[in-house]
N, C-alpha and C. Protein backbone atom coordinates (compact mmCIF):
# COMPACT_ATOMS: atom_id res chain seq x y z
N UNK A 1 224.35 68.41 30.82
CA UNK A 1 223.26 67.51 30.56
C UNK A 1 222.49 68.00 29.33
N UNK A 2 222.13 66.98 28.66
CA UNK A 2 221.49 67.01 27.16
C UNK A 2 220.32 67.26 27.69
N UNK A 3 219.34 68.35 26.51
CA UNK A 3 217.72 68.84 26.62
C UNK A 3 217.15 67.43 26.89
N UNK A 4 217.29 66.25 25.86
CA UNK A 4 216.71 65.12 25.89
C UNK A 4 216.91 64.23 27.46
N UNK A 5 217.80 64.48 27.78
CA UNK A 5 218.18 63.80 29.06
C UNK A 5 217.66 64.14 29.95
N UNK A 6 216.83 65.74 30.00
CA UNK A 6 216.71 65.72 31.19
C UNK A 6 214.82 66.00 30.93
N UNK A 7 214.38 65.76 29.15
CA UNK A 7 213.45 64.79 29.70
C UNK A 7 212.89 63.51 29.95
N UNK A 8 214.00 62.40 29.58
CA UNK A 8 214.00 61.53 29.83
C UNK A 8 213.99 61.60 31.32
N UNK A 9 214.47 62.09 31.84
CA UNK A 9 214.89 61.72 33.64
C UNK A 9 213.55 62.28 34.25
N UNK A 10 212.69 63.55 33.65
CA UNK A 10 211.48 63.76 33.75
C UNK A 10 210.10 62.93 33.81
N UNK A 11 210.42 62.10 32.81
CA UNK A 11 209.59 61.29 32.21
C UNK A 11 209.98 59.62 33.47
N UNK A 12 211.08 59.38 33.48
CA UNK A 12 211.25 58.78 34.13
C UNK A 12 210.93 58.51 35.83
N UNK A 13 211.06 59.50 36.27
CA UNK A 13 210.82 60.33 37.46
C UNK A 13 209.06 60.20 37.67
N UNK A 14 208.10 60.62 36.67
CA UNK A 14 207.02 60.83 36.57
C UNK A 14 206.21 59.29 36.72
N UNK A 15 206.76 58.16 35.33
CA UNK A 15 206.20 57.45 35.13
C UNK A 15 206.78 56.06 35.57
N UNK A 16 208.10 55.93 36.64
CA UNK A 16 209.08 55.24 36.63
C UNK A 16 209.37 54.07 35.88
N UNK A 17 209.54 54.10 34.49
CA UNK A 17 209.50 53.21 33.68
C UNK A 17 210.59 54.28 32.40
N UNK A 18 210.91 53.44 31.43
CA UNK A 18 211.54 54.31 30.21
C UNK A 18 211.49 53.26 29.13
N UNK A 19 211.66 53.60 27.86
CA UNK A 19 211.59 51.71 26.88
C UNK A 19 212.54 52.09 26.32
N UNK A 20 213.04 50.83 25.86
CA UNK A 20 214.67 50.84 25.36
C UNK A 20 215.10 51.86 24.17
N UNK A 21 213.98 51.89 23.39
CA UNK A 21 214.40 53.15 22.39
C UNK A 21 214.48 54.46 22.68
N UNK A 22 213.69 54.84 24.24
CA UNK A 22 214.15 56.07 24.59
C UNK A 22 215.47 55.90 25.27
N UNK A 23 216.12 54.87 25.78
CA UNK A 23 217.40 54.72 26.50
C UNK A 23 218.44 54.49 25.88
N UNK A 24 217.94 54.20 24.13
CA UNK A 24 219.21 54.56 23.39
C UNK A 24 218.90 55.86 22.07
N UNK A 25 218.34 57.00 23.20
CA UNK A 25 217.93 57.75 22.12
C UNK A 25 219.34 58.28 21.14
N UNK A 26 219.03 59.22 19.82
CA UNK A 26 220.32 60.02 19.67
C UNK A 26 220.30 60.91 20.46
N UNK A 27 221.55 61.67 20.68
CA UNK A 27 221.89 63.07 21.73
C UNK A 27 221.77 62.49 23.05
N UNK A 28 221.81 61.63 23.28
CA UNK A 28 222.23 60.92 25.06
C UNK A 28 223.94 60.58 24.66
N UNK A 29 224.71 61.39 26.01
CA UNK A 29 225.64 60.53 25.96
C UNK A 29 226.23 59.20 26.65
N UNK A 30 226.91 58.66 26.48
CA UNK A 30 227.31 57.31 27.07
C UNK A 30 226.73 57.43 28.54
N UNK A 31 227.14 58.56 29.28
CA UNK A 31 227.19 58.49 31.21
C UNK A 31 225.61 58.77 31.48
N UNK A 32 225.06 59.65 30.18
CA UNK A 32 223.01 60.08 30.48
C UNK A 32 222.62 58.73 29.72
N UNK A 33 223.49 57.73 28.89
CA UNK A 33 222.50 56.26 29.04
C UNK A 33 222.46 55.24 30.20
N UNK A 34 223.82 55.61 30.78
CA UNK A 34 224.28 54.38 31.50
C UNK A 34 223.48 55.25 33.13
N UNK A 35 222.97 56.29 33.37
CA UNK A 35 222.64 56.74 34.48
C UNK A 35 220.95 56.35 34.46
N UNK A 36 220.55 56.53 33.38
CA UNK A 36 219.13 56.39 33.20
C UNK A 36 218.67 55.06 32.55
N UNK A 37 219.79 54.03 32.66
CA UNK A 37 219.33 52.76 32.49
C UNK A 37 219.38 52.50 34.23
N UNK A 38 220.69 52.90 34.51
CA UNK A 38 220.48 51.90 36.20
C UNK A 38 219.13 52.59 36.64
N UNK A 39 219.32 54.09 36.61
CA UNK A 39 217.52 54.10 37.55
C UNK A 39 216.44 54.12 36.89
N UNK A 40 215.70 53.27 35.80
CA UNK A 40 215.30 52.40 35.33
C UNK A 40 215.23 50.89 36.10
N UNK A 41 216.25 50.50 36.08
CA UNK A 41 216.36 49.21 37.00
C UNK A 41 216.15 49.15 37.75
N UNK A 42 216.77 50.25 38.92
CA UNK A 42 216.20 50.66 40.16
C UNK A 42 215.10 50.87 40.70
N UNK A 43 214.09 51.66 39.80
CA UNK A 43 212.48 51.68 39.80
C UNK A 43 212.02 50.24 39.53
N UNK A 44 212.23 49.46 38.16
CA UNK A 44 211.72 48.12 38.26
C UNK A 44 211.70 47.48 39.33
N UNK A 45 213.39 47.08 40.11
CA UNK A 45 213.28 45.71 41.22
C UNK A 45 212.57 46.70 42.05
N UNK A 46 212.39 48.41 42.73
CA UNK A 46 211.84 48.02 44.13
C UNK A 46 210.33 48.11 43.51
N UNK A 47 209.84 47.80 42.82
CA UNK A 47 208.54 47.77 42.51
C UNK A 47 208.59 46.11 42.52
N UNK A 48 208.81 45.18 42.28
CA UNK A 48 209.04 43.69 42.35
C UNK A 48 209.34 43.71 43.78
N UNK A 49 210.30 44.21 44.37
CA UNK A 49 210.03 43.68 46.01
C UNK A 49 209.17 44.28 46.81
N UNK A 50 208.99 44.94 46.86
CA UNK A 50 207.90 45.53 47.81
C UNK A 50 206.37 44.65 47.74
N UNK A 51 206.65 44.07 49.07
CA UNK A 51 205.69 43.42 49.77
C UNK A 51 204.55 43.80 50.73
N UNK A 52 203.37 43.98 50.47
CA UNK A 52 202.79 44.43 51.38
C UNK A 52 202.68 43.20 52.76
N UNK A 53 202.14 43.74 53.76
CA UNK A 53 201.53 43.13 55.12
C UNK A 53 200.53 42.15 55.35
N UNK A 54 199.48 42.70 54.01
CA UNK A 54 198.72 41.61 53.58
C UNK A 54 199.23 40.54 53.03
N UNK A 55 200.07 40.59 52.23
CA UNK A 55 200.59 39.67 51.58
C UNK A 55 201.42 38.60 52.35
N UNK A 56 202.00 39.44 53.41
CA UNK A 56 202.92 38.61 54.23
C UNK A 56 202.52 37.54 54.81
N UNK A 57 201.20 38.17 55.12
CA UNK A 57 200.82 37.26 56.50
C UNK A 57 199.70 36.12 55.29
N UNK A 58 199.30 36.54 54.12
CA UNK A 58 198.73 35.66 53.75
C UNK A 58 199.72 34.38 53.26
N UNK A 59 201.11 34.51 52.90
CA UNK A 59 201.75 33.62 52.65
C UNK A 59 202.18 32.77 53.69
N UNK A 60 201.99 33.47 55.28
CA UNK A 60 202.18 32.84 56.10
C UNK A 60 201.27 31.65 56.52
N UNK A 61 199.91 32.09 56.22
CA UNK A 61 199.08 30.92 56.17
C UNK A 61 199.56 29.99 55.21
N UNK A 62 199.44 30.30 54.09
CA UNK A 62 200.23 28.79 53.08
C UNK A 62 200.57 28.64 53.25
N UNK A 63 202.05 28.76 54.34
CA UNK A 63 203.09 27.93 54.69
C UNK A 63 202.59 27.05 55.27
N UNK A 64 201.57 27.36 56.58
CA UNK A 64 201.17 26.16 57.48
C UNK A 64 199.95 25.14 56.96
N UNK A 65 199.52 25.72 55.96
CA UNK A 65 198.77 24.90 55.21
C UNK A 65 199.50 24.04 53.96
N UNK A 66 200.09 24.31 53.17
CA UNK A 66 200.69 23.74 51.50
C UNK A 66 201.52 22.87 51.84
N UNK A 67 201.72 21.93 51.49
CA UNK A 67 202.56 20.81 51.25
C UNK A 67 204.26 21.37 51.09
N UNK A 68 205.20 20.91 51.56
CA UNK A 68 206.36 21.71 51.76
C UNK A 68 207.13 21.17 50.11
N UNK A 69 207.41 22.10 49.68
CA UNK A 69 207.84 21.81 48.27
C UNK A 69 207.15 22.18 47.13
N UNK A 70 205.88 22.46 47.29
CA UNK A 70 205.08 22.38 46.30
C UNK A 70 205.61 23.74 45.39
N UNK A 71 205.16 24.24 45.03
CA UNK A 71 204.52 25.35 43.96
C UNK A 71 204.43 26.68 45.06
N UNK A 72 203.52 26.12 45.27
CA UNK A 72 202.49 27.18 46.30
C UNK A 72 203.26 27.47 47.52
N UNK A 73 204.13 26.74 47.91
CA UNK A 73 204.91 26.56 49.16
C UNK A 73 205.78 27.58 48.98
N UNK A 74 206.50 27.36 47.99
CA UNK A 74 208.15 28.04 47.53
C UNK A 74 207.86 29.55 47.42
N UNK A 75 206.66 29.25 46.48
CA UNK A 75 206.03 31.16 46.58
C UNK A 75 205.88 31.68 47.64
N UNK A 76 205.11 31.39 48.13
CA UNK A 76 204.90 31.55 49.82
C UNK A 76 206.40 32.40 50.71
N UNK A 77 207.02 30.70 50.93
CA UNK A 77 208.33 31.04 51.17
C UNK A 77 208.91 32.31 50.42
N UNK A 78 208.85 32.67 49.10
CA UNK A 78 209.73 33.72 48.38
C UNK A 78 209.20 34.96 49.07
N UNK A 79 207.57 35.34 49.34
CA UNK A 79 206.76 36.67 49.91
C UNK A 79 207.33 36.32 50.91
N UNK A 80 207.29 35.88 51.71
CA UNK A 80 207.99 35.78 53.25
C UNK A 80 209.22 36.37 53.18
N UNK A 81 210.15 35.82 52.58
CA UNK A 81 212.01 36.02 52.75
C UNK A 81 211.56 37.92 52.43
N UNK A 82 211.07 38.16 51.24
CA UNK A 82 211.32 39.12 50.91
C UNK A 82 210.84 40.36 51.64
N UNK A 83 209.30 39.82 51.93
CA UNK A 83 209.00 41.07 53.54
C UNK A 83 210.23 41.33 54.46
N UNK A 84 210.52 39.76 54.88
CA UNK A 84 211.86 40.35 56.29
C UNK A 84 212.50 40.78 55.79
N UNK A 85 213.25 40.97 54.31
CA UNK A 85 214.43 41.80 54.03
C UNK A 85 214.02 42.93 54.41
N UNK A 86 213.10 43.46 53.40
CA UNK A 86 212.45 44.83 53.47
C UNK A 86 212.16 45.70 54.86
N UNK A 87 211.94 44.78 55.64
CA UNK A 87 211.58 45.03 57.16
C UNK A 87 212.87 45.74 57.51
């Protein structure tokens, strides 16, 4: 493992985020870009799914309130599906 790689994975680790010019730095090789792009990605989506309890149950009220279809509905619906996965 490259000096740079392993502070990228530092940095990554710390701040779970990286920007594309550090993920195609020079002195990374092909397997320290392609490892520290997926967990990159990995940090992004579970930060996008993770649903809190509050949230759950507040979308649960919009459901029984919002018009089925709407906007507001579908969102709703989306916090919902995604709590029970997580569950």
């Amino acid at each position: 493992m490259s000096e740079i790689f392993d502070k990228l994975k530092a940095k990554l680790t710390e701040s779970g985020t990286l920007t594309d010019e550090e993920l195609t730095s020079p002195g990374l090789t092909d397997e320290e870009k392609i490892w520290l792009s997926a967990e990159r990605h990995s940090k992004e989506r579970g930060k996008q799914d993770k649903i809190t309890l509050e949230q759950y149950v507040a979308a649960n009220k919009v459901l029984d309130t919002a018009t089925e279809g709407s906007n507001e509905y579908k969102e709703a619906e989306r916090i919902v599906e995604a709590y029970e996965k997580q569950a």
